[in-house]
Protein backbone atom coordinates (compact mmCIF):
# COMPACT_ATOMS: atom_id res chain seq x y z
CA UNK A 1 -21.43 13.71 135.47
CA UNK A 2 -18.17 12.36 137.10
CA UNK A 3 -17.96 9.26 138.20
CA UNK A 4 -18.38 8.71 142.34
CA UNK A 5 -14.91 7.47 142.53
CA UNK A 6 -13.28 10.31 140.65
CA UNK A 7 -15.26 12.85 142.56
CA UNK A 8 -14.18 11.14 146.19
CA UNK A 9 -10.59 11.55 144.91
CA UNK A 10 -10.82 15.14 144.41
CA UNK A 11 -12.76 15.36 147.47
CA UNK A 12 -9.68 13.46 148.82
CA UNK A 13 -7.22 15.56 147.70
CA UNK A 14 -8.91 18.79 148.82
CA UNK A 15 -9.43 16.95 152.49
CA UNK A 16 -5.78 16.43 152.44
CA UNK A 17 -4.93 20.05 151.76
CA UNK A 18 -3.49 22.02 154.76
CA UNK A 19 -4.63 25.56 153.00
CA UNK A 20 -7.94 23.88 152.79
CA UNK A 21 -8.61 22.07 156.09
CA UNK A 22 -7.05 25.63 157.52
CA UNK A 23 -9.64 27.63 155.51
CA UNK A 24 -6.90 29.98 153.71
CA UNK A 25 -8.71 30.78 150.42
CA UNK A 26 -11.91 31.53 151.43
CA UNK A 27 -11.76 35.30 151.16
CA UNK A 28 -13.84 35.51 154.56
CA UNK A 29 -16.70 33.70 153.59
CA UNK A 30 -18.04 31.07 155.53
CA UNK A 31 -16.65 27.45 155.23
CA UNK A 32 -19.80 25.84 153.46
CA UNK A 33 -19.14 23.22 150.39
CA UNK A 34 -21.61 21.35 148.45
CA UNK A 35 -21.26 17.62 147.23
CA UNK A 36 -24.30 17.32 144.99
CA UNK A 37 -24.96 14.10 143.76
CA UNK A 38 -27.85 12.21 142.26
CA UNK A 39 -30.42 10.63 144.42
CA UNK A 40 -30.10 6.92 142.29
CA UNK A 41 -25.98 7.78 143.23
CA UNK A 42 -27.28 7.43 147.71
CA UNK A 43 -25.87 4.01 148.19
CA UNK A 44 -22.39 4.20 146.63
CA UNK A 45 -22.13 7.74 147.89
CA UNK A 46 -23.21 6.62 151.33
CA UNK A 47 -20.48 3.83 151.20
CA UNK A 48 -18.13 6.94 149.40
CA UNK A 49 -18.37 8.55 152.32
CA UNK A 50 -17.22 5.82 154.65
CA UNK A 51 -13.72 4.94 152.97
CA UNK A 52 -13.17 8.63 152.33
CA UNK A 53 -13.65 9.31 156.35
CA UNK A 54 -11.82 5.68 157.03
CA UNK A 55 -9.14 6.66 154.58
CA UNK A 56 -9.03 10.83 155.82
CA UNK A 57 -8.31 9.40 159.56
CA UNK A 58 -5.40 7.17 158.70
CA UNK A 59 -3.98 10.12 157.91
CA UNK A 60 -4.77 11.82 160.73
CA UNK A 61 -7.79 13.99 159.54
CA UNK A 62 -10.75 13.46 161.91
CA UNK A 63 -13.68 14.42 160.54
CA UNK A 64 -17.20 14.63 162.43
CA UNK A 65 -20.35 13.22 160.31
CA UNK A 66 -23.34 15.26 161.06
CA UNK A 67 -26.42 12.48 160.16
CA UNK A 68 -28.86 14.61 159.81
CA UNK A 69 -31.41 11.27 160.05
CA UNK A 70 -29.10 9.58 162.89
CA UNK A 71 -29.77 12.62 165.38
CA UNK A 72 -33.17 13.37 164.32
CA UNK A 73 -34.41 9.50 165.15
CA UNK A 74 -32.10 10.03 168.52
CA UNK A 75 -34.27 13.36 169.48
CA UNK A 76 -37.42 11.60 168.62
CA UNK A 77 -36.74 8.23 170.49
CA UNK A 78 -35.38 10.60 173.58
CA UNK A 79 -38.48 12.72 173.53
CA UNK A 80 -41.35 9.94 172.40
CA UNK A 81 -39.68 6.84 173.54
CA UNK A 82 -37.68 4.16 171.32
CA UNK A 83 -40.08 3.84 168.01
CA UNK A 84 -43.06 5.84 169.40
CA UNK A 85 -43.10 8.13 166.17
CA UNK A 86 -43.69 5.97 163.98
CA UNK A 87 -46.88 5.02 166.06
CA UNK A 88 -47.60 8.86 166.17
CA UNK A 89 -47.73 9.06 162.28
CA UNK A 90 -50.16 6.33 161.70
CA UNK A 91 -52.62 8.33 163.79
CA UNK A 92 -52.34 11.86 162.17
CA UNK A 93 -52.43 13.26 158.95
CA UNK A 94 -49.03 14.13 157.09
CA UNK A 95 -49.70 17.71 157.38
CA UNK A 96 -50.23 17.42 161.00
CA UNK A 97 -47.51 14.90 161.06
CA UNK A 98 -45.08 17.03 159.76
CA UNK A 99 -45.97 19.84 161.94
CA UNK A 100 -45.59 17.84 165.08
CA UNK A 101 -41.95 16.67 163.65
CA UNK A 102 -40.83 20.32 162.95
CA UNK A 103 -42.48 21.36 166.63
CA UNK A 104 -40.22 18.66 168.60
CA UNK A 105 -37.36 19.05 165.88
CA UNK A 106 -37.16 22.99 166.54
CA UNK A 107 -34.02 23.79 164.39
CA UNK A 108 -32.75 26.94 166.72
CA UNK A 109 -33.77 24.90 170.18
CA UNK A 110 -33.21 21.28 169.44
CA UNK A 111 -31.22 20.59 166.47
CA UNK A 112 -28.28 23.36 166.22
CA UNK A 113 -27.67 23.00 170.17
CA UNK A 114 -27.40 18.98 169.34
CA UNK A 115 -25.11 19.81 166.42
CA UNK A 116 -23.10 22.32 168.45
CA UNK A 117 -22.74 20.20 171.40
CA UNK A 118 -21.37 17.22 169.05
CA UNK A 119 -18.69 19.96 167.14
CA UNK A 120 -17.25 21.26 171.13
CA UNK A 121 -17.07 17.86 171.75
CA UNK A 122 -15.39 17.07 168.58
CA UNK A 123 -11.47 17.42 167.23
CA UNK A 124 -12.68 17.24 163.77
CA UNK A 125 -10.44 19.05 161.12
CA UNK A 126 -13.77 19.14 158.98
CA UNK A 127 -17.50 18.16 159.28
CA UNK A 128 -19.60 15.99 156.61
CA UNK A 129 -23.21 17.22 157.10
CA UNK A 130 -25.43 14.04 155.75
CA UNK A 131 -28.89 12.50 155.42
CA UNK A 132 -30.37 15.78 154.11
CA UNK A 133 -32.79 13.88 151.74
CA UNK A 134 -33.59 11.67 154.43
CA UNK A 135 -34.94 14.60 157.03
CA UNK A 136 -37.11 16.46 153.64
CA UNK A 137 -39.71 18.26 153.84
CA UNK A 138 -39.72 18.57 157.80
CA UNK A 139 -35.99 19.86 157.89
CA UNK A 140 -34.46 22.01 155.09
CA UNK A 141 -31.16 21.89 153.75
CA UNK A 142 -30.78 25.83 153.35
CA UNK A 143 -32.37 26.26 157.22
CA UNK A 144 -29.86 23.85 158.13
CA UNK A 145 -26.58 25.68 156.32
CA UNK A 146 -28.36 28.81 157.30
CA UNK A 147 -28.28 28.30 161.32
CA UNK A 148 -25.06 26.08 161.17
CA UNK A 149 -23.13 29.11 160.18
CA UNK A 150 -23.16 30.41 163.41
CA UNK A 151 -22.15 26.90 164.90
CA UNK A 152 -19.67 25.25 162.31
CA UNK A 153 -16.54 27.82 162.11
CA UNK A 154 -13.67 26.03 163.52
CA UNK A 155 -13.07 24.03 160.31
CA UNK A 156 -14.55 23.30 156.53
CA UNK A 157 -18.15 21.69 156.18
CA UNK A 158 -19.07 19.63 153.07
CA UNK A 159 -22.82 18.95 152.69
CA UNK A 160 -23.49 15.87 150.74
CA UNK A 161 -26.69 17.31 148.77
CA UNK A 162 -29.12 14.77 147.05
CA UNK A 163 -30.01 16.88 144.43
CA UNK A 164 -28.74 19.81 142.28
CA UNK A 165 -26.72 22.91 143.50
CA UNK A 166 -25.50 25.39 140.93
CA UNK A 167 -24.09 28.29 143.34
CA UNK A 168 -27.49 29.77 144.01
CA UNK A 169 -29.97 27.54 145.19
CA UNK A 170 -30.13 23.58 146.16
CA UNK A 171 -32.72 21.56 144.29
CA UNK A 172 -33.28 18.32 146.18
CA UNK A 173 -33.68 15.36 144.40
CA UNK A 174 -32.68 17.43 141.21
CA UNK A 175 -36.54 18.15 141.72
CA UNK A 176 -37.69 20.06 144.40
CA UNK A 177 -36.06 23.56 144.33
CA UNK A 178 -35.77 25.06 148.23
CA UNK A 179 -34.73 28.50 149.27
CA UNK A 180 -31.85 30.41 147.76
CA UNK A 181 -28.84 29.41 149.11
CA UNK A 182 -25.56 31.30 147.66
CA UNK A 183 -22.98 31.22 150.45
CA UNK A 184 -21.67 27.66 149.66
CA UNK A 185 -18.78 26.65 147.40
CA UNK A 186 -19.24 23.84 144.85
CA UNK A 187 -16.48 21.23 146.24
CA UNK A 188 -16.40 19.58 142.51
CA UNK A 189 -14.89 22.93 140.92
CA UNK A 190 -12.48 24.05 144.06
CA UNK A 191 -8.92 24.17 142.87
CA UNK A 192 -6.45 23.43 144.75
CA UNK A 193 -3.05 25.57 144.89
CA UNK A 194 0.07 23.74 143.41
């Protein structure tokens, strides 16, 4: 595999692209790109991400990071109280832990109205959707790109994927294979026009 630097410099380059950021090649299909990487890769990629968003709005490319764990602990300390959950799952059972998470976490009434809200609020010329691995197993990353297409149109979204993603379904941690999910681009293999 690539090294993290040369893959942010593609990334970089295809940020920078006005075709891109404008959504001109996509044939009609929905804006969704993949950044796959492996889960030993989460620190460097997590400071990757950073300079790559520093360097994107010096240039005068906002771009919106959706935290997938960021806004999940924000819903849970809003609804439970500041650190409450972690008190809640050392009195249940993971199965019933994870039940209560997805309950309060309701992906079509609490998270995609929270992500919506933050893109209307947002100038963002593209959106990094993050922290998948960290939200697994009581969010998934294919229910995620599946509701967010109906949210996330106004400019490109790159999911930074802890895992494997070969064009028809996202294996996270190169391990655990979730739904099919065939409606995103692999970002390491788009070309840009000369």
């Amino acid at each position: 595999m690539e090294s993290i630097a040369n893959r942010f410099e593609h990334l970089y380059k295809v940020l920078s692209d006005e075709d891109f950021l404008q959504m001109k090649s996509l044939g009609g299909e929905i804006p969704f790109f993949v950044a796959a990487f492996e889960a030993n890769q989460y620190n460097e990629v997590e400071n990757a991400i950073r300079g790559l968003k520093n360097k994107l709005d010096n240039d005068g490319i906002p771009v919106l990071e959706l935290n997938l764990y960021d806004m999940v602990m924000d819903i849970l300390n809003s609804e439970l109280g500041d650190g409450e959950i972690f008190e809640l799952e050392k009195s249940m059972d993971k199965d019933e832990f994870k039940e209560a998470l997805r309950s309060i976490l309701d992906i079509n009434e609490v998270l995609m109205p929270k992500i919506k809200s933050m893109i209307d609020a947002s100038n963002a010329r593209a959106y990094f959707l993050t922290g998948i691995g960290l939200v697994f197993p009581y969010i998934r990353s294919h229910s995620v790109l599946n509701n967010l297409q109906n949210v996330a149109k106004k400019a490109p979204t790159i999911m930074f994927f802890s895992g494997d993603y070969n064009g028809l379904s996202l294996e996270l941690f190169g391990l655990l294979k979730d739904d099919n999910y065939y409606r995103a681009f692999n970002i390491d293999t788009y070309k840009l026009k000369k």
